[in-house]
N, C-alpha and C. Protein backbone atom coordinates (compact mmCIF):
# COMPACT_ATOMS: atom_id res chain seq x y z
N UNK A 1 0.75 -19.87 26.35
CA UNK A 1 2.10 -19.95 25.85
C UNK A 1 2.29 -18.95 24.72
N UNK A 2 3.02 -19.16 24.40
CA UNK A 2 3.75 -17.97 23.36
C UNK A 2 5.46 -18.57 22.73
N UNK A 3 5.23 -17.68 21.08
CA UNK A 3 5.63 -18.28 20.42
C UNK A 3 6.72 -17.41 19.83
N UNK A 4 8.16 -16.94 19.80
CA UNK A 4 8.96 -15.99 19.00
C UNK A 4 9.30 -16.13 17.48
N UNK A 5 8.93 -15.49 17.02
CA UNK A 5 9.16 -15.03 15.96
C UNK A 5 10.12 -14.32 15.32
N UNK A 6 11.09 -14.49 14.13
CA UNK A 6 12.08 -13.49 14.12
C UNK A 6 12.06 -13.09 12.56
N UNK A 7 12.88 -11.73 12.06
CA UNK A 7 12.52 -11.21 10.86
C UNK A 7 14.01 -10.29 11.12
N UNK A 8 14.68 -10.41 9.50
CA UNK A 8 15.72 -9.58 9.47
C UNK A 8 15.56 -8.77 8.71
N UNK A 9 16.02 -7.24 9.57
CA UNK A 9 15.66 -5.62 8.79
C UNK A 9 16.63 -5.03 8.95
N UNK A 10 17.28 -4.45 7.85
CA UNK A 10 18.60 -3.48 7.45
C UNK A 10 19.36 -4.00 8.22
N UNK A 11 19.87 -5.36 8.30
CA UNK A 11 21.05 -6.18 8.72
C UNK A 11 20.74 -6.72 10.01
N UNK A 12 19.47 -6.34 10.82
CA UNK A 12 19.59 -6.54 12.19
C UNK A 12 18.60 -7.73 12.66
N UNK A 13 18.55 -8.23 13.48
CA UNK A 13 17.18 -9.28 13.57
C UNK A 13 16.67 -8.54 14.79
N UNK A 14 15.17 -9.07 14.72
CA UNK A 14 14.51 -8.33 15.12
C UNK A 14 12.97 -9.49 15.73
N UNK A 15 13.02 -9.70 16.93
CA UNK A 15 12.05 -10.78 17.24
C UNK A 15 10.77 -10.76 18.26
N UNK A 16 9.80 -11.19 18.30
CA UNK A 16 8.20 -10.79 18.52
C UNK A 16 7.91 -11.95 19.29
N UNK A 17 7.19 -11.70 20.42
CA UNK A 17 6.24 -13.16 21.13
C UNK A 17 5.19 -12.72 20.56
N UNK A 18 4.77 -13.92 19.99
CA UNK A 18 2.90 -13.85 20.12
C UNK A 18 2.42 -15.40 20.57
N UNK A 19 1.44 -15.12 20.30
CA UNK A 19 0.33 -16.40 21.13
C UNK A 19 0.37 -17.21 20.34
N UNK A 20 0.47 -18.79 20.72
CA UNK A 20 0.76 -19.96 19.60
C UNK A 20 -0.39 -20.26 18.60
N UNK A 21 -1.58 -19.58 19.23
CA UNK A 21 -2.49 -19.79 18.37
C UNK A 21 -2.59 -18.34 17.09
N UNK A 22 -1.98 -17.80 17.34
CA UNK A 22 -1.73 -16.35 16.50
C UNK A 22 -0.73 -16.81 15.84
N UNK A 23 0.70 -17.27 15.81
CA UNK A 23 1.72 -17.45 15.40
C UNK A 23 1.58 -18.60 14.05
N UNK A 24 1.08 -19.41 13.52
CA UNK A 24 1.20 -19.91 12.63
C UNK A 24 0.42 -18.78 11.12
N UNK A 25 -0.84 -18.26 11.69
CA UNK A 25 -1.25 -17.06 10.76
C UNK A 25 -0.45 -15.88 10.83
N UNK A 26 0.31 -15.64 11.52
CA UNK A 26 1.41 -14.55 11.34
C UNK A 26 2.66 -15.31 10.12
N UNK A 27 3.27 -16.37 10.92
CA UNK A 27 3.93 -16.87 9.79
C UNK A 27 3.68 -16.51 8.29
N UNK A 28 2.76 -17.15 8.32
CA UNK A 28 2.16 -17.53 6.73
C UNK A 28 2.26 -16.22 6.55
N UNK A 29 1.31 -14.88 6.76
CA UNK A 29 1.32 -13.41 6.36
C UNK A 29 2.93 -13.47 6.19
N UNK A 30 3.90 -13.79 6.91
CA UNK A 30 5.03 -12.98 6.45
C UNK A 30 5.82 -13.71 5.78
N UNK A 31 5.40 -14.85 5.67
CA UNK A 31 6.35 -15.57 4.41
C UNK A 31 5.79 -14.78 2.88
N UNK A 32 4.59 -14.25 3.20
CA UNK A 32 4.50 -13.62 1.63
C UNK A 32 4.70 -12.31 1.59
N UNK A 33 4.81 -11.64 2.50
CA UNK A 33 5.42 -10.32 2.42
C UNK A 33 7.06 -9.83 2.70
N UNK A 34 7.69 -11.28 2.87
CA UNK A 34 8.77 -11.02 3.36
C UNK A 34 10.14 -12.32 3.04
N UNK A 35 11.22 -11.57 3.12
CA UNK A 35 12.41 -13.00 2.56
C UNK A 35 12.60 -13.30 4.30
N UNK A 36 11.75 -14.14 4.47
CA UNK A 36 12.35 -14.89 6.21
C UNK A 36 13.54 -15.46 6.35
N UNK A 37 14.07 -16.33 5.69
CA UNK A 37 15.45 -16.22 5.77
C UNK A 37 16.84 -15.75 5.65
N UNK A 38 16.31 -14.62 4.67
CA UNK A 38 17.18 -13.71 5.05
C UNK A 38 17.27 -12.24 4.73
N UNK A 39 17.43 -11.08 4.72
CA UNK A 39 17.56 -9.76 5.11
C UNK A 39 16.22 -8.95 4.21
N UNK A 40 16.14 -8.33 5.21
CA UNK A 40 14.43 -6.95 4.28
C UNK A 40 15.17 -5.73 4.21
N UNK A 41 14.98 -5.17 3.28
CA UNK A 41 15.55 -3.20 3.81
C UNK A 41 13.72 -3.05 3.68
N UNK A 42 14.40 -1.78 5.01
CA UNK A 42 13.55 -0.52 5.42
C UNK A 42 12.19 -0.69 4.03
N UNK A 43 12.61 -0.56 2.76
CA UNK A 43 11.57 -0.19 1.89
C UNK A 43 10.71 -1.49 1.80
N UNK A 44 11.04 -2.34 1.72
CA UNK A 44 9.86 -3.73 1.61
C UNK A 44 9.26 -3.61 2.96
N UNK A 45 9.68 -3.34 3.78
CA UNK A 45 8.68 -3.28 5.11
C UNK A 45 7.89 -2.63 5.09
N UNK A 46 8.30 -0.81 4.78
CA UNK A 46 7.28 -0.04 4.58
C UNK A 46 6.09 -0.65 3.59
N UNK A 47 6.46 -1.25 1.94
CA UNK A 47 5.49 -1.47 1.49
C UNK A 47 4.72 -2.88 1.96
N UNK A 48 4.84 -3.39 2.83
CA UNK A 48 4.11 -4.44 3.37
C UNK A 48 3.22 -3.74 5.06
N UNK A 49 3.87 -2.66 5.68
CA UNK A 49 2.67 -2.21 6.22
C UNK A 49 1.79 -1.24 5.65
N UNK A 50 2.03 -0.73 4.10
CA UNK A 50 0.95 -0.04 3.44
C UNK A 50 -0.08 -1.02 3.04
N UNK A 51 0.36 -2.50 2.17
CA UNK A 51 -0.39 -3.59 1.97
C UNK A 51 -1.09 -3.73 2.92
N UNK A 52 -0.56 -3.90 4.13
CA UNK A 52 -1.61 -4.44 5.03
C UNK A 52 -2.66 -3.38 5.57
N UNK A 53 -2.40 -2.14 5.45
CA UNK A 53 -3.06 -0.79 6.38
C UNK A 53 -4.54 -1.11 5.15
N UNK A 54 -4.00 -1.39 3.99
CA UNK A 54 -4.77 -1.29 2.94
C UNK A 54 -6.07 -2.41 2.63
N UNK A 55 -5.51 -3.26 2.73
CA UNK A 55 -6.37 -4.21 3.01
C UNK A 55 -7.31 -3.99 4.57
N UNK A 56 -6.75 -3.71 5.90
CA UNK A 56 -7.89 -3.26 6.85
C UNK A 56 -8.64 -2.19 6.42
N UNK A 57 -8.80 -1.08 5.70
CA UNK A 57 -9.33 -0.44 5.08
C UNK A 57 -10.47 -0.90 4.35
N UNK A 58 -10.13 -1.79 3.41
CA UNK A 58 -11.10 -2.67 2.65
C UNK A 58 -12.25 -3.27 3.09
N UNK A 59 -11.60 -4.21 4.44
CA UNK A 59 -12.31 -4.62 5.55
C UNK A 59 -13.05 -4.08 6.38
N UNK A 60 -12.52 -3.02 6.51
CA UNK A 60 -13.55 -1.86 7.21
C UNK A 60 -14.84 -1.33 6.84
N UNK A 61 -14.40 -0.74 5.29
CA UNK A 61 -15.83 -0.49 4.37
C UNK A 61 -16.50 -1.72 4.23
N UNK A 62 -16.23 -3.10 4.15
CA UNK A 62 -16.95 -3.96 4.06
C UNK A 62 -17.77 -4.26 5.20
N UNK A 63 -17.13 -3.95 6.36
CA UNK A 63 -18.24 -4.19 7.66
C UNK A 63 -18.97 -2.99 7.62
N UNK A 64 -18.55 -1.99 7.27
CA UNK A 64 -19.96 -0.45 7.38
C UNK A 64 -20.91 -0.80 6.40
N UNK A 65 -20.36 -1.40 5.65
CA UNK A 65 -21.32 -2.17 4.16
C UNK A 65 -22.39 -3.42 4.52
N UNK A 66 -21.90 -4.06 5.40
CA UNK A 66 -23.09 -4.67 5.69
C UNK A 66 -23.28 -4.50 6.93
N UNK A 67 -23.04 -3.22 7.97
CA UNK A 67 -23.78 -3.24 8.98
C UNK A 67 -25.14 -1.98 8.26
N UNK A 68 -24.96 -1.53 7.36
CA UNK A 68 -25.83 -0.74 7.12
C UNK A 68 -26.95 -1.37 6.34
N UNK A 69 -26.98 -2.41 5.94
CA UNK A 69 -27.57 -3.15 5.22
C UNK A 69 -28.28 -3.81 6.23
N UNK A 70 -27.94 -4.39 7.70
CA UNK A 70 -28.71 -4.63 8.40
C UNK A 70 -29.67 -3.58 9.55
N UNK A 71 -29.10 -2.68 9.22
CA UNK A 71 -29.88 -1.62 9.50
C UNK A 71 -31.34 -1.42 9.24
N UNK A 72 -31.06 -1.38 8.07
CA UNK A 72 -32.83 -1.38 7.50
C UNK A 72 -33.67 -2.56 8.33
């Protein structure tokens, strides 16, 4: 099953299926990056997919960080 999701950007809504088991951790992520009930401009979006690009980044060096550590 699958679950829609909706988010308003520069006046327009704008809505997503994902998987019900994906959809409650999506929620939550965008209740804090975002006014869900009502309107985002263009610029809070952008800075919430830099937040997030940023944080996988983080995550990334942290797995090269300990896959190299099990290396040895």
């Amino acid at each position: 099953m699958s679950k829609k999701i909706g988010l308003h950007i520069g006046g327009r809504r704008f809505d997503v299926d994902v998987e019900d088991d994906f959809a409650p951790f999506l929620e939550q992520n965008m209740a804090k990056d975002f006014n869900i009930d009502g309107n985002n401009d263009l610029k809070k979006m952008l800075h919430a997919y830099v937040k997030k690009t940023h944080e996988i980044f983080l995550q990334e060096k942290e797995i090269e960080k300990i896959l190299r550590k099990t290396e040895i």
